[in-house]
Protein backbone atom coordinates (compact mmCIF):
# COMPACT_ATOMS: atom_id res chain seq x y z
CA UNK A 1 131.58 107.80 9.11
CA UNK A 2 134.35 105.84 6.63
CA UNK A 3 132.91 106.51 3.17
CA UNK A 4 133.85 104.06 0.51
CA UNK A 5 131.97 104.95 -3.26
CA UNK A 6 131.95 103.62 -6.79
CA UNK A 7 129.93 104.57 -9.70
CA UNK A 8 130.27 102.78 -13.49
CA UNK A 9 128.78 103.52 -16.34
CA UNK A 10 128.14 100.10 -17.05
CA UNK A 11 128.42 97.55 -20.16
CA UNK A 12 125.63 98.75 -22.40
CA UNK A 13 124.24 102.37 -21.26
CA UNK A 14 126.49 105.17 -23.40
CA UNK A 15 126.05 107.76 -20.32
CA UNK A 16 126.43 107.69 -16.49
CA UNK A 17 122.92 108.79 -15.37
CA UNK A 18 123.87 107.91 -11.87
CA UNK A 19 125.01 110.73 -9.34
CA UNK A 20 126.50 110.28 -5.93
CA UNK A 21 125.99 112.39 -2.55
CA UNK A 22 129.10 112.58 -1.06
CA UNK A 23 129.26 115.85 0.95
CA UNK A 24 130.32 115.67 5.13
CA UNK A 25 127.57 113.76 6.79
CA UNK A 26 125.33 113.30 3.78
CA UNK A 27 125.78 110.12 1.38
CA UNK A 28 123.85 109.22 -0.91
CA UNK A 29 122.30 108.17 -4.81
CA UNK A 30 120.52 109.67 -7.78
CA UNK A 31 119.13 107.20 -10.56
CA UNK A 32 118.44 109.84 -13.39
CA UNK A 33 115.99 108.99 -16.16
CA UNK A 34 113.97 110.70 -19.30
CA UNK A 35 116.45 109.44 -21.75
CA UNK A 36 120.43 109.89 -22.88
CA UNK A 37 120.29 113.79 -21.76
CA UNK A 38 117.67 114.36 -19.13
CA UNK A 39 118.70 111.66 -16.74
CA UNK A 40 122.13 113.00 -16.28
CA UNK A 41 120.25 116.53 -15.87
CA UNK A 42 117.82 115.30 -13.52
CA UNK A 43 119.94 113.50 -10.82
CA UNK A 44 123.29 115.94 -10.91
CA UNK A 45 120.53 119.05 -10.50
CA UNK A 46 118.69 117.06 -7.46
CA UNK A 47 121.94 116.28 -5.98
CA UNK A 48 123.22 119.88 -6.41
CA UNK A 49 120.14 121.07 -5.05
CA UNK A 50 119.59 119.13 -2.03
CA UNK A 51 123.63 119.20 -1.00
CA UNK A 52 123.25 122.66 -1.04
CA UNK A 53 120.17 123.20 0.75
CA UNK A 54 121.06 121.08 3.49
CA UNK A 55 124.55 122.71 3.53
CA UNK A 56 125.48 123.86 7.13
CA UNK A 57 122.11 122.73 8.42
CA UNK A 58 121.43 120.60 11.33
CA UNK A 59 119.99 116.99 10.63
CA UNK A 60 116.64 116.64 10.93
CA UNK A 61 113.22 115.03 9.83
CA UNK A 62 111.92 118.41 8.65
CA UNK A 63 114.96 120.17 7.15
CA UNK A 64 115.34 116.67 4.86
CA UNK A 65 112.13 116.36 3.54
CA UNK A 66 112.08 120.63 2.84
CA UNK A 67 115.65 119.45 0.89
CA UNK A 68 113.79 116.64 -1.21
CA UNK A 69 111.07 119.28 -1.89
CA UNK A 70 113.24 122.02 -3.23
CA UNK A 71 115.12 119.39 -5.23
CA UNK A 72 112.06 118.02 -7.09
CA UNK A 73 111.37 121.88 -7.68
CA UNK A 74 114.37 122.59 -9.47
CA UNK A 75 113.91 119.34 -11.51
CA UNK A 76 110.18 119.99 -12.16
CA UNK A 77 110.74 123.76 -13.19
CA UNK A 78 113.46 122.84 -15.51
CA UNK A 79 111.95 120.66 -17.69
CA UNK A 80 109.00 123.05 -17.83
CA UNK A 81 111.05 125.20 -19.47
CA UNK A 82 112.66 122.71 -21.85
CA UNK A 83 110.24 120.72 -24.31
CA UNK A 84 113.33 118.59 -24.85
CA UNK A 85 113.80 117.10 -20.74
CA UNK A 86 110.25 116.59 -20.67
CA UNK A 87 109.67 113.77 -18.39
CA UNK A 88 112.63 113.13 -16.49
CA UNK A 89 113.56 112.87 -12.96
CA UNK A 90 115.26 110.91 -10.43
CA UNK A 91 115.11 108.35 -8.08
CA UNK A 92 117.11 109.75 -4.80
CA UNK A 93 118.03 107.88 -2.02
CA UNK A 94 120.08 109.95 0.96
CA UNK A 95 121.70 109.31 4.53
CA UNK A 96 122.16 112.55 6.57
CA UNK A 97 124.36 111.98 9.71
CA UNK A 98 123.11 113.01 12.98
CA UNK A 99 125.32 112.51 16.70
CA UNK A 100 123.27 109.65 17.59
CA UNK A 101 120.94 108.57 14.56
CA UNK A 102 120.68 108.73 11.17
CA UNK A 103 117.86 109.73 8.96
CA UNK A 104 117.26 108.36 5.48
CA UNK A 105 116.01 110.41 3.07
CA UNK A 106 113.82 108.13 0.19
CA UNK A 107 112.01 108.69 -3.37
CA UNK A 108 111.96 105.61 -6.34
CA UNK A 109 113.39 102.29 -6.25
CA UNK A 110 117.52 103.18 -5.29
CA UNK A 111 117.77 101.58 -1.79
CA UNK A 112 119.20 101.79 1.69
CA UNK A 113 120.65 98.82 3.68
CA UNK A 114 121.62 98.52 7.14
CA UNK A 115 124.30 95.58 8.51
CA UNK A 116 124.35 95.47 11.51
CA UNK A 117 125.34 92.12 13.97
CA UNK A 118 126.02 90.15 10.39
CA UNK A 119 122.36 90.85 9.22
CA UNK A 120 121.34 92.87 6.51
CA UNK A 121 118.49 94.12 5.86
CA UNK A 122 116.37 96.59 3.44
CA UNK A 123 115.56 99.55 5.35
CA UNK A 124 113.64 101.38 2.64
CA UNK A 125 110.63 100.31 0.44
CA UNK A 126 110.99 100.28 -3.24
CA UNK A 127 108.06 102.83 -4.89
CA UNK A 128 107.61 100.75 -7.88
CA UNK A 129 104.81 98.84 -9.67
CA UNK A 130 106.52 95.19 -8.69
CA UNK A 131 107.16 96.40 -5.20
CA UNK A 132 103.54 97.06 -4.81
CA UNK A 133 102.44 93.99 -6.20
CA UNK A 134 104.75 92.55 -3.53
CA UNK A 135 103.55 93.88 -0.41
CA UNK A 136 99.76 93.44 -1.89
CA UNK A 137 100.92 89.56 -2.13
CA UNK A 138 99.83 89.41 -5.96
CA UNK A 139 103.43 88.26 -6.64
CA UNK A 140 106.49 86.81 -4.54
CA UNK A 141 109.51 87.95 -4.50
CA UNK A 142 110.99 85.73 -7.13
CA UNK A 143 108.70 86.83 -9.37
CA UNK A 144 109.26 90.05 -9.12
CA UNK A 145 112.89 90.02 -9.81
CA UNK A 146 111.84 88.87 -13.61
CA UNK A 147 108.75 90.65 -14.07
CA UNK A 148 108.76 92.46 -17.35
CA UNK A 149 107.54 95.92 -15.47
CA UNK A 150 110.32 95.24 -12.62
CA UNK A 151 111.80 99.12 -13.92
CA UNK A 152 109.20 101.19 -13.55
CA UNK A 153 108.88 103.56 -10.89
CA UNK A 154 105.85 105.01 -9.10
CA UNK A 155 107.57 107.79 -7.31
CA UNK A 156 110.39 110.07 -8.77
CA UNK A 157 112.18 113.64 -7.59
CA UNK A 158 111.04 115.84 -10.27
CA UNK A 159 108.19 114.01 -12.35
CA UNK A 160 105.29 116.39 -10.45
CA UNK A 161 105.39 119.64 -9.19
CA UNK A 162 104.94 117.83 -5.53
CA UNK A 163 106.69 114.79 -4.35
CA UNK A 164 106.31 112.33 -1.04
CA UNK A 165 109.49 111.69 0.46
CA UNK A 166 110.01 108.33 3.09
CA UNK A 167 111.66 109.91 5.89
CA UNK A 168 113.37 107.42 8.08
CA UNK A 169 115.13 108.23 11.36
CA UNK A 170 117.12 105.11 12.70
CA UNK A 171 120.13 105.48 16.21
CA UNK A 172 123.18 105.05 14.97
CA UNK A 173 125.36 102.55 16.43
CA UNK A 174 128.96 101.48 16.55
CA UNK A 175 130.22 99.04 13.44
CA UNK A 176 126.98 99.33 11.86
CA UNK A 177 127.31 99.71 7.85
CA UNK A 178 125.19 101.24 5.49
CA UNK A 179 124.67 100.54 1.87
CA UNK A 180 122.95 103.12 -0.33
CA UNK A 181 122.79 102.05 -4.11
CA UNK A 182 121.35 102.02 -6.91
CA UNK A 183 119.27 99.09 -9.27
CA UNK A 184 121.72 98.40 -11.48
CA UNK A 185 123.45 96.63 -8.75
CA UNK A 186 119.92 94.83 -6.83
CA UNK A 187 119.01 93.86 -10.70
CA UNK A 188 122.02 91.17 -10.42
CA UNK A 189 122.83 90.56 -6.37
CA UNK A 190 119.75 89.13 -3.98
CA UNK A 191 120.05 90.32 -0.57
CA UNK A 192 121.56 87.19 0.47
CA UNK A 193 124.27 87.89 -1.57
CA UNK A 194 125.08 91.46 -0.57
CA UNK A 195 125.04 90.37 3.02
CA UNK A 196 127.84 87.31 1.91
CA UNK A 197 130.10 89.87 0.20
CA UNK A 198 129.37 92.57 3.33
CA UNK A 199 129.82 90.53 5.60
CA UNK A 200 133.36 88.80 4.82
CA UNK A 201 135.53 91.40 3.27
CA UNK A 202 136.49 94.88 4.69
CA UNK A 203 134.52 97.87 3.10
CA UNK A 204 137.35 98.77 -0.42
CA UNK A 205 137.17 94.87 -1.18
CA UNK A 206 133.16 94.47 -0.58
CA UNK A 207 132.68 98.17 -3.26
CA UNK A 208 134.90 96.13 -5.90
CA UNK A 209 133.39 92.69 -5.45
CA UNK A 210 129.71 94.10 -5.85
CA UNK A 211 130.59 96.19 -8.58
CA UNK A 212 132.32 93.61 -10.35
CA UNK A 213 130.03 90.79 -9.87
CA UNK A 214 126.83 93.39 -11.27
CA UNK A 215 129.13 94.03 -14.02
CA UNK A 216 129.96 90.06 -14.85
CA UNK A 217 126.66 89.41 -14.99
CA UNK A 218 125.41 92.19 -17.72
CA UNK A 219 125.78 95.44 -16.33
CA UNK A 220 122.82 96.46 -18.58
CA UNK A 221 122.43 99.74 -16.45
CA UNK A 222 124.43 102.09 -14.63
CA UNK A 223 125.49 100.93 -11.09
CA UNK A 224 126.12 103.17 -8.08
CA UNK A 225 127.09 102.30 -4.49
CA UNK A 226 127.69 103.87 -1.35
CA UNK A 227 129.28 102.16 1.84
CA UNK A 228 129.15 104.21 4.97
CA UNK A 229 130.63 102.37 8.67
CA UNK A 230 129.72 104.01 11.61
C-alpha cells in the first residue's frame, strides 16, 4: 500500500497524545488520554506493544485481536503500578494488510474509512456515549456532533484489565483508499467533506488539506491521519 501520514499537536493541547502505526502492512492510530502525561504513555505503549506482537506474524482475525489484548495489558498493568497514570488509555484504531483483504482492528471513537468508486464511507462504529444514542435513535446525527458528552468514550485499550476489540475483515481491492484518523480531525470535517477533499486531490494534497482545514477551524485537540491506497 502507498502510505501518506500526518500528526499535529494542534492549536491549544501543550502535548501530542496522538501515536501513529506505521510499521510494513500495519497502519494505524492511538488517541491517548488520562491527562498531560498518561495519554502520551498510554497510546506510544499500545502502539509499541501491538507493532511488536504482530511483528513477523501472518494477518489474521485471531492474531489481531490476541495483539489488542496484550496491548491493553501492558497499558492496564502500568498504571497499576503508577498511582500517578491512573486512568488512562487509548483509543486504537489499526489496518493490518493481508494478500487479498484487510482486517481492521477497532477500540474508542478514532475511525476507519473506506473510498472506494468515489464513495466514502465509515467502516467502523464509534464506542462512545453519542454514538450509542445514535444508533438507539435518541439523537440524530446533527445533534450529536454538538452534544456536550460528544468526547467521551465507552471503550478504551487499557482502562480494564479486559477489552472488546471490533474485528473487521474487508477484500481488498485495486484504488481503494483508506483513512484511519483520529477525532480531532471528525470534530471539524462531516463525512461529506472528507469524501470532497478525498475524492479530488491525490493522497500528499488530500493529508494537508484535512489537516489544515481541522486546524483553521480550532484545532482544539490533537489530530492524526493515516491515508493508505491499495
Amino acid at each position: 500500500m502507498k502510505i501518506v501520514s500526518r500528526t499535529d499537536v494542534g492549536l491549544v493541547r501543550a502535548s501530542n497524545q496522538d501515536a501513529l502505526i506505521l510499521g510494513r502492512g500495519l497502519y494505524g492510530v492511538a488517541d491517548g488520554m488520562g491527562g498531560h502525561k498518561g495519554g502520551n504513555i498510554a497510546s506510544t505503549l499500545a502502539v509499541q506493544t501491538l507493532t511488536s506482537f504482530l511483528e513477523n506474524g501472518k494477518p489474521s482475525e485471531r492474531m489481531l485481536r490476541s495483539g489488542i489484548a496484550e496491548a491493553n495489558s501492558a497499558v492496564f498493568e502500568r498504571q497499576l503500578n503508577n498511582p500517578e497514570l491512573e486512568g488512562m488509555g487509548t483509543t486504537l484504531t489499526v489496518l493490518w494488510e493481508a494478500d487479498d483483504s484487510v482486517l481492521i482492528g477497532h477500540v474508542g471513537d478514532s475511525r476507519a474509512y473506506l473510498m472506494r468508486g468515489g464513495r466514502l464511507r465509515q467502516m467502523t462504529e464509534d464506542h462512545s456515549l453519542v454514538a450509542e444514542l445514535v444508533r438507539q435513535g435518541t439523537i440524530t446525527e446533527a445533534e450529536a456532533r454538538i452534544h456536550p458528552y460528544r468526547n467521551m468514550i465507552t471503550r478504551a485499550v487499557g482502562t480494564d484489565r479486559e477489552v472488546t476489540a471490533d474485528i473487521l475483515r474487508f477484500e481488498k481491492k485495486r484504488s481503494d483508499l483508506w483513512l484511519i484518523c483520529s477525532d480531532g480531525l471528525t470534530e471539524y470535517l462531516e463525512d461529506r467533506e472528507l469524501e470532497t477533499i478525498l475524492a479530488g486531490l491525490p493522497m500528499e494534497y488530500a493529508a494537508e488539506r484535512l489537516m489544515q482545514t481541522a486546524l483553521d477551524r480550532g484545532g482544539k485537540d490533537n489530530v492524526s491521519l493515516v491515508l493508505a491506497e491499495a
